[in-house]
Protein backbone atom coordinates (compact mmCIF):
# COMPACT_ATOMS: atom_id res chain seq x y z
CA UNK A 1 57.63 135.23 231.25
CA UNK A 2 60.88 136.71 229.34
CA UNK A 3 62.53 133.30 229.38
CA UNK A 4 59.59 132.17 227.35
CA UNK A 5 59.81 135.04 225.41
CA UNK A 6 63.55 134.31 224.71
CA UNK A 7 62.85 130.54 223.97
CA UNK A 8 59.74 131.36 221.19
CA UNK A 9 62.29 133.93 219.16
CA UNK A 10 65.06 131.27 219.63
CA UNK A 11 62.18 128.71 217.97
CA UNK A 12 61.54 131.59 215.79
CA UNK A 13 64.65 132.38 214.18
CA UNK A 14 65.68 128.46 214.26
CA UNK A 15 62.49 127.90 212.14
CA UNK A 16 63.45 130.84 209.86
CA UNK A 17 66.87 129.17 209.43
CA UNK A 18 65.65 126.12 208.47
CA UNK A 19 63.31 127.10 206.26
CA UNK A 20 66.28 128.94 204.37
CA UNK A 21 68.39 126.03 204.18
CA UNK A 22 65.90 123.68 203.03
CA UNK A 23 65.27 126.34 199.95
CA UNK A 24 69.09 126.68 199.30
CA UNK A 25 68.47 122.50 199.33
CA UNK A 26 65.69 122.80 196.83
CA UNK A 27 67.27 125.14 194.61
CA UNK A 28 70.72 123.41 194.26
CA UNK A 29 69.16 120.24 193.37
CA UNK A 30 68.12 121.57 189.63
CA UNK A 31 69.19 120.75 186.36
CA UNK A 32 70.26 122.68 183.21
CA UNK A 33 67.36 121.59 180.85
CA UNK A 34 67.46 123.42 176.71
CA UNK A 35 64.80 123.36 174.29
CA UNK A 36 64.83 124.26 170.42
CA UNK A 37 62.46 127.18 169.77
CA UNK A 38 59.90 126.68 167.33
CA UNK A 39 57.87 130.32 166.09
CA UNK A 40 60.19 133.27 167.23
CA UNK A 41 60.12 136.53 164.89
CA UNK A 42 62.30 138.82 166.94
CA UNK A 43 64.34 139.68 170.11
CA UNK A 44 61.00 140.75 171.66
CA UNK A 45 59.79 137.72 171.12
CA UNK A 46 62.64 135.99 173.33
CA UNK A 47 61.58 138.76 175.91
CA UNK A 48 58.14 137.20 176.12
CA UNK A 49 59.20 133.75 175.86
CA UNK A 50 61.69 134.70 179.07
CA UNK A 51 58.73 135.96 181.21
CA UNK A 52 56.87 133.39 180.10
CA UNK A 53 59.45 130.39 181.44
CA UNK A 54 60.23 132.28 184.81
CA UNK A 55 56.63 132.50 185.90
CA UNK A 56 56.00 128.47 185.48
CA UNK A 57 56.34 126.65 188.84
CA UNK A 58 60.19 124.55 189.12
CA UNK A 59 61.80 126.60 186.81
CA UNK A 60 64.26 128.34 188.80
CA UNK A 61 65.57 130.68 186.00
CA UNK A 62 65.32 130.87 182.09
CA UNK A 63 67.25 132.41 179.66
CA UNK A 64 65.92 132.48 175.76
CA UNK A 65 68.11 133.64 172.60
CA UNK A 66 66.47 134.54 169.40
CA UNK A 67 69.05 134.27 167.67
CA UNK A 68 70.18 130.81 168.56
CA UNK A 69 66.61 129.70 168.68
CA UNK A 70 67.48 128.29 171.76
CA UNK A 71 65.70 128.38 175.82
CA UNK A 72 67.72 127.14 178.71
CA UNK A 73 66.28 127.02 181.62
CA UNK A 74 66.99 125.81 185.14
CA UNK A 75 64.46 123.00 186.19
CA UNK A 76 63.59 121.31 189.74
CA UNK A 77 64.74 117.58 189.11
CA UNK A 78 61.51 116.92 190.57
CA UNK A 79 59.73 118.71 188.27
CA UNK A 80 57.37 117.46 185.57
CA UNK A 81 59.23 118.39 182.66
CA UNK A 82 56.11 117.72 180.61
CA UNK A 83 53.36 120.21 182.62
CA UNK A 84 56.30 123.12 182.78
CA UNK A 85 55.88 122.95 178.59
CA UNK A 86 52.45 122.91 178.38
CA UNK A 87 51.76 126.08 181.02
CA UNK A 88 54.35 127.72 178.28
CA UNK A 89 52.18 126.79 175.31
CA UNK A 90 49.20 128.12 176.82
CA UNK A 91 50.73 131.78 177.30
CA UNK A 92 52.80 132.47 174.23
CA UNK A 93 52.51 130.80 170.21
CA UNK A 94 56.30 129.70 170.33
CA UNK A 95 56.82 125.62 170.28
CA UNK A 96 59.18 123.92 172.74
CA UNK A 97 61.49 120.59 171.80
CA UNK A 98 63.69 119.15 174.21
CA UNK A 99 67.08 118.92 173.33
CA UNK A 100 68.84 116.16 174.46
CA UNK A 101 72.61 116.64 174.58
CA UNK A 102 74.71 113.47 173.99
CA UNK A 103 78.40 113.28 174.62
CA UNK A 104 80.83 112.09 171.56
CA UNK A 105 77.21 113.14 169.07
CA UNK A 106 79.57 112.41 166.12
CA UNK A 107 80.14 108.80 166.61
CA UNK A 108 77.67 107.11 168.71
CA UNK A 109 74.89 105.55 167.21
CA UNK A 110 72.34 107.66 166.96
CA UNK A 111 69.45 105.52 165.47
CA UNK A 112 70.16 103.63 169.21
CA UNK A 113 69.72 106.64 170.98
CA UNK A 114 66.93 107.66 169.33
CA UNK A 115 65.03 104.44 169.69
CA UNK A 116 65.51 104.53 173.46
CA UNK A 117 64.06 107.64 173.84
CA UNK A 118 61.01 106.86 172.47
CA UNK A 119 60.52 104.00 174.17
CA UNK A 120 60.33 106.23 177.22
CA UNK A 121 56.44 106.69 178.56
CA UNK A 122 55.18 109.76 177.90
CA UNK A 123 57.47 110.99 174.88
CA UNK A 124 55.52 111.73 171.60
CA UNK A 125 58.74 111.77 168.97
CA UNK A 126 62.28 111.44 169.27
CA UNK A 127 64.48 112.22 165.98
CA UNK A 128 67.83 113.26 165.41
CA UNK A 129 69.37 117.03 166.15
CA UNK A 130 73.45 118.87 165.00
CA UNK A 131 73.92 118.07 168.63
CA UNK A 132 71.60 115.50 170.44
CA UNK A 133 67.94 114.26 170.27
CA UNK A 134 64.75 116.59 170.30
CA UNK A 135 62.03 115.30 172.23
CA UNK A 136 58.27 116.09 172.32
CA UNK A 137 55.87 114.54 174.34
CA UNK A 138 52.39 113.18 174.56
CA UNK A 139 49.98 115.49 176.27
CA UNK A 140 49.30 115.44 180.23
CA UNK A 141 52.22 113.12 180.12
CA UNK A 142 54.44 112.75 183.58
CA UNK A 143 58.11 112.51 182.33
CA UNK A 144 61.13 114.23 184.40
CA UNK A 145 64.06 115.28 183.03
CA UNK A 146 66.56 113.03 185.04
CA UNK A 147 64.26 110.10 184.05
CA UNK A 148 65.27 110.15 180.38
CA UNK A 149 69.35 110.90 181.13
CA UNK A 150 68.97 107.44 183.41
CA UNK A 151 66.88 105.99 180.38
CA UNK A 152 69.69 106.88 178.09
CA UNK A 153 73.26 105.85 180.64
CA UNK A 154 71.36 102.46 181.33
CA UNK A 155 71.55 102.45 177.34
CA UNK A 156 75.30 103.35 177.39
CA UNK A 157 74.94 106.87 175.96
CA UNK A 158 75.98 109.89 178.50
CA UNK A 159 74.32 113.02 178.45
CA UNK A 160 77.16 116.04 177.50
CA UNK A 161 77.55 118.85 179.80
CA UNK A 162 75.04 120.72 180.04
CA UNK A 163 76.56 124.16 181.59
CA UNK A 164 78.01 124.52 177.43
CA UNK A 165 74.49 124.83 176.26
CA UNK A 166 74.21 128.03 178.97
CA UNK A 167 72.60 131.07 176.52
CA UNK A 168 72.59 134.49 177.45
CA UNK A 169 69.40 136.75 176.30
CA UNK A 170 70.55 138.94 173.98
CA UNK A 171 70.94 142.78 174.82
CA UNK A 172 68.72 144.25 171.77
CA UNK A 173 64.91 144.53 173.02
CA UNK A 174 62.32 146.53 171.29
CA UNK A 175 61.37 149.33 172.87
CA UNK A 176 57.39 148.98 174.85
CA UNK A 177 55.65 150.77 172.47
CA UNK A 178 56.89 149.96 169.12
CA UNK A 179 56.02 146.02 168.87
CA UNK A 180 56.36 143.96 166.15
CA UNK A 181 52.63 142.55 165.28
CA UNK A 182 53.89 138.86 166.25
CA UNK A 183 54.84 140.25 169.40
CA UNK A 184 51.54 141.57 170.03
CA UNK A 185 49.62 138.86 169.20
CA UNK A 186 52.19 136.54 171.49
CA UNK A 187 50.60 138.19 174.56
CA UNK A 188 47.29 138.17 173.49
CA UNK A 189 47.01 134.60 172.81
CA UNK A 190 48.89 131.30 172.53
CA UNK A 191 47.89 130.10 168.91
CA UNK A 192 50.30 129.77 166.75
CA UNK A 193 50.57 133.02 163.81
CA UNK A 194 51.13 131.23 160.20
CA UNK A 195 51.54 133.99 158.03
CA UNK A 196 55.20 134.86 156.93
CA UNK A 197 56.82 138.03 158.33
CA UNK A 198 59.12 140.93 156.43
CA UNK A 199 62.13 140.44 157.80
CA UNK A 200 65.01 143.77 157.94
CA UNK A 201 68.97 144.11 158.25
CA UNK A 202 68.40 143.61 161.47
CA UNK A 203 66.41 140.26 161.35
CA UNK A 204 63.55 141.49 163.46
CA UNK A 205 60.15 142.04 161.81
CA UNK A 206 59.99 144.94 159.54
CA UNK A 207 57.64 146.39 161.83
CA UNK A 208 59.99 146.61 165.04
């Protein structure tokens, strides 16, 4: 009876192992993916938009600058880029575009690159951005990432590297409770605020 005992834990910890390497697996095939930030007020509001990136499913890790106006995350390749923005819009007001990074911006031609992209199914509007294309997308759509870069190489246009668009959340958060109102209202729901905000010195709402 101990041999079989020996031989299950052998199974055991084999089964453990494997399961581990098949997540390192998982994890190291993902993609640096950055969007343009549409309806940020303050640092706090790159908090929420942080929290808000990390708890979607294939998103391995986000990082959001106010500032910068920018959210880069790390995204399964399998993922659909598509669902992981709506889940977003439905638990904070801010707007994602995809930015599209494309090598040599400056002297490619652009209205070519945008015209392939939105011949791709799924995408809503392509236009022009300072360093690529911004993307939206229809709703419900199914579009992955690596889908448009292959869209885009079979066009002759390479995507840039995308570790240079790496953000780092900046180190100023408002303390818990002292909020700005936009702030606030981010948590409680996912519409979008339109009235205009104070802003201070510091850029932040002149509430925080």
């Amino acid at each position: 009876m101990r041999w079989l005992a020996v031989i299950a834990g052998i199974a055991v910890l084999g089964g453990v192992a494997m399961a581990q390497k098949q997540e390192r697996q998982q994890k190291a095939k993902a993609t640096i993916v950055a969007f343009v930030v549409d309806g940020m007020h303050c640092d706090n509001c790159a908090v929420n938009l942080t929290r808000a990136l990390k708890s979607v499913g294939g998103i391995q890790d986000a990082s959001v600058s106010f500032k910068e106006k920018r959210a880069v995350v790390k995204l399964d390749e399998k993922a659909n880029l598509v669902s992981a923005i709506e889940q977003v819009h439905k638990t904070v007001p801010y707007r994602l575009a995809l930015l599209l990074p494309i090598e040599n911006w400056a002297n490619v031609d652009r209205g070519k690159a945008v015209k392939t992209v939105k011949e791709v199914k799924g995408v809503l509007e392509a236009k022009e951005h300072e360093q690529g294309i911004l993307v939206t997308f229809q709703p419900k759509a199914s579009v992955r990432y690596q889908d448009l870069i292959a869209t885009l190489s079979r066009a002759g246009f390479k995507s840039s590297d995308h570790q240079k668009l790496n953000i780092h959340q900046t180190s100023h958060q408002h303390r818990n409770d002292h909020q700005c109102e936009c702030c606030e209202e981010g948590e409680k729901s996912a519409q979008p605020r339109h009235h205009q905000h104070e802003r201070g010195e510091s850029g932040c709402c002149s509430g925080c």
